[in-house]
Protein backbone atom coordinates (compact mmCIF):
# COMPACT_ATOMS: atom_id res chain seq x y z
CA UNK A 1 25.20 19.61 -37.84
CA UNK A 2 22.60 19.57 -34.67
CA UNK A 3 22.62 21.51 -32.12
CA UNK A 4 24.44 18.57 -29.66
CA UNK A 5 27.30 18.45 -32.07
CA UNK A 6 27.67 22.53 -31.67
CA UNK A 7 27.76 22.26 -28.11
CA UNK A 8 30.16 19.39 -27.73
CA UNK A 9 32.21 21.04 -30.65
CA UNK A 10 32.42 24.63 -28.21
CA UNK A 11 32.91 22.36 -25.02
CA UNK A 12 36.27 20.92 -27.03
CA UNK A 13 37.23 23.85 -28.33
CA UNK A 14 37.84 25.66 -24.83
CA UNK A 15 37.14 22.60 -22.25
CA UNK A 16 38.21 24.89 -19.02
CA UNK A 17 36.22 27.96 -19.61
CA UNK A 18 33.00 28.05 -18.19
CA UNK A 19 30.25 28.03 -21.08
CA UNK A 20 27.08 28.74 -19.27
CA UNK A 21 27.58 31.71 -16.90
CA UNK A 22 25.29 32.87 -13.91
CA UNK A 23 22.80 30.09 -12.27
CA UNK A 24 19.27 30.63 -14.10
CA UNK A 25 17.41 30.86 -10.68
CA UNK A 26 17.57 33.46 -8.25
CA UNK A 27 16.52 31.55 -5.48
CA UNK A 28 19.87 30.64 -4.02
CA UNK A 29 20.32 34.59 -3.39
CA UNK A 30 17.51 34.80 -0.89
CA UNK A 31 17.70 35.59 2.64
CA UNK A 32 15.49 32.45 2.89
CA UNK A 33 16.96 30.14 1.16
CA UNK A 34 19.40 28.68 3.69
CA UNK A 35 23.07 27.87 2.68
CA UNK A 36 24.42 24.21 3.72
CA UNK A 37 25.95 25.07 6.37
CA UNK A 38 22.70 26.76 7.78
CA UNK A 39 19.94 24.65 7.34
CA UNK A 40 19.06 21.23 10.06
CA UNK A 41 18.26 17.95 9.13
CA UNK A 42 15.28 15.77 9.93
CA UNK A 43 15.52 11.47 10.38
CA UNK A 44 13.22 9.06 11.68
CA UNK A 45 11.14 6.44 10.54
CA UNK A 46 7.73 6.18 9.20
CA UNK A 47 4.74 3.68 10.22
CA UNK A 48 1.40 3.15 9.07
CA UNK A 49 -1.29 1.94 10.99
CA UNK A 50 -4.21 0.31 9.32
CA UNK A 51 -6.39 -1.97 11.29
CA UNK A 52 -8.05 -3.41 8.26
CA UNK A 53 -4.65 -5.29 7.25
CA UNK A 54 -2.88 -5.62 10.39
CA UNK A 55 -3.18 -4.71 13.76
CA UNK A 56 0.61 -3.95 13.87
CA UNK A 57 2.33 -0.76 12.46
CA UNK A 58 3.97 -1.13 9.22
CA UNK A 59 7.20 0.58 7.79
CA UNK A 60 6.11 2.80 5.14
CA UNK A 61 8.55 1.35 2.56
CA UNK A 62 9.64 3.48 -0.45
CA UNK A 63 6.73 6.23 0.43
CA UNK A 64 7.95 9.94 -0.34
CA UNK A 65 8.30 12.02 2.83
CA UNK A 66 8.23 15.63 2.92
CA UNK A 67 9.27 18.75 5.15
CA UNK A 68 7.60 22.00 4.27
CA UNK A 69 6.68 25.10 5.69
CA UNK A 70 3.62 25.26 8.17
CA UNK A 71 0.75 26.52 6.68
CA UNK A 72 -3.20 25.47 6.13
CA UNK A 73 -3.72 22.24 5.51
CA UNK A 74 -2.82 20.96 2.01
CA UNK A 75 -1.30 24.69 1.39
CA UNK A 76 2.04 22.66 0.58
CA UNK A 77 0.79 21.58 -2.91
CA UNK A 78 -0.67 25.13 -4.00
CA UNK A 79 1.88 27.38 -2.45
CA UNK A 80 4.94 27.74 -4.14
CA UNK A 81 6.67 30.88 -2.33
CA UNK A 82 8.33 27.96 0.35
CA UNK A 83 11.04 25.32 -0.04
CA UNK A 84 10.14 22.00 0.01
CA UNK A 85 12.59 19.11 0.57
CA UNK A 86 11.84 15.36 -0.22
CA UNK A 87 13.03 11.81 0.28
CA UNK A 88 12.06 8.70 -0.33
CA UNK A 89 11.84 6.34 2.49
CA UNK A 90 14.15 3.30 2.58
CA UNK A 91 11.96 0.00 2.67
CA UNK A 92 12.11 -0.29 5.94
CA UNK A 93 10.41 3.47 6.17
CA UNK A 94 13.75 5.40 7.39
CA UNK A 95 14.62 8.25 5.63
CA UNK A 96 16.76 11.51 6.23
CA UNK A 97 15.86 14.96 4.92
């Protein structure tokens, strides 16, 4: 028997009981880590400007956007003690965090 087959056997056994207690991360007990109801939002529309192609702006289409904490520059990628959030722009470069 694999291990899937024990899991989906216990899962039939006793469908309404919870199998997996707790939530693995601790995160969502911080005082920093906002609840729903708590945190803002953040919508708009992204543009890039490169003279070489066009001398228009351009909608960013289907480029990632991100919101993080304020720190040094390029601290976002090596600090992990803040939340990010990220989206992926629509291809006409709107998005909503």
């Amino acid at each position: 028997m694999a291990i899937s087959d024990d899991i989906e056997a216990v899962l039939l056994i006793n469908p309404k009981e919870p199998q997996f207690k707790g939530e693995p991360y601790s995160f969502p007990e911080s005082p920093d880590f906002h609840k729903a109801g708590q945190r803002g939002s953040v919508t708009g529309r992204l543009f890039v400007r490169d003279r070489y192609m066009i001398r228009q702006d351009m909608a960013a289409g289907l480029a990632y956007v991100g919101l993080a904490s304020p720190g040094q520059p390029g601290s976002w990628a090596t600090e992990s003690k803040n939340y990010q959030f990220w989206t992926r722009a629509t291809p006409c470069g709107s998005f909503s965090i």
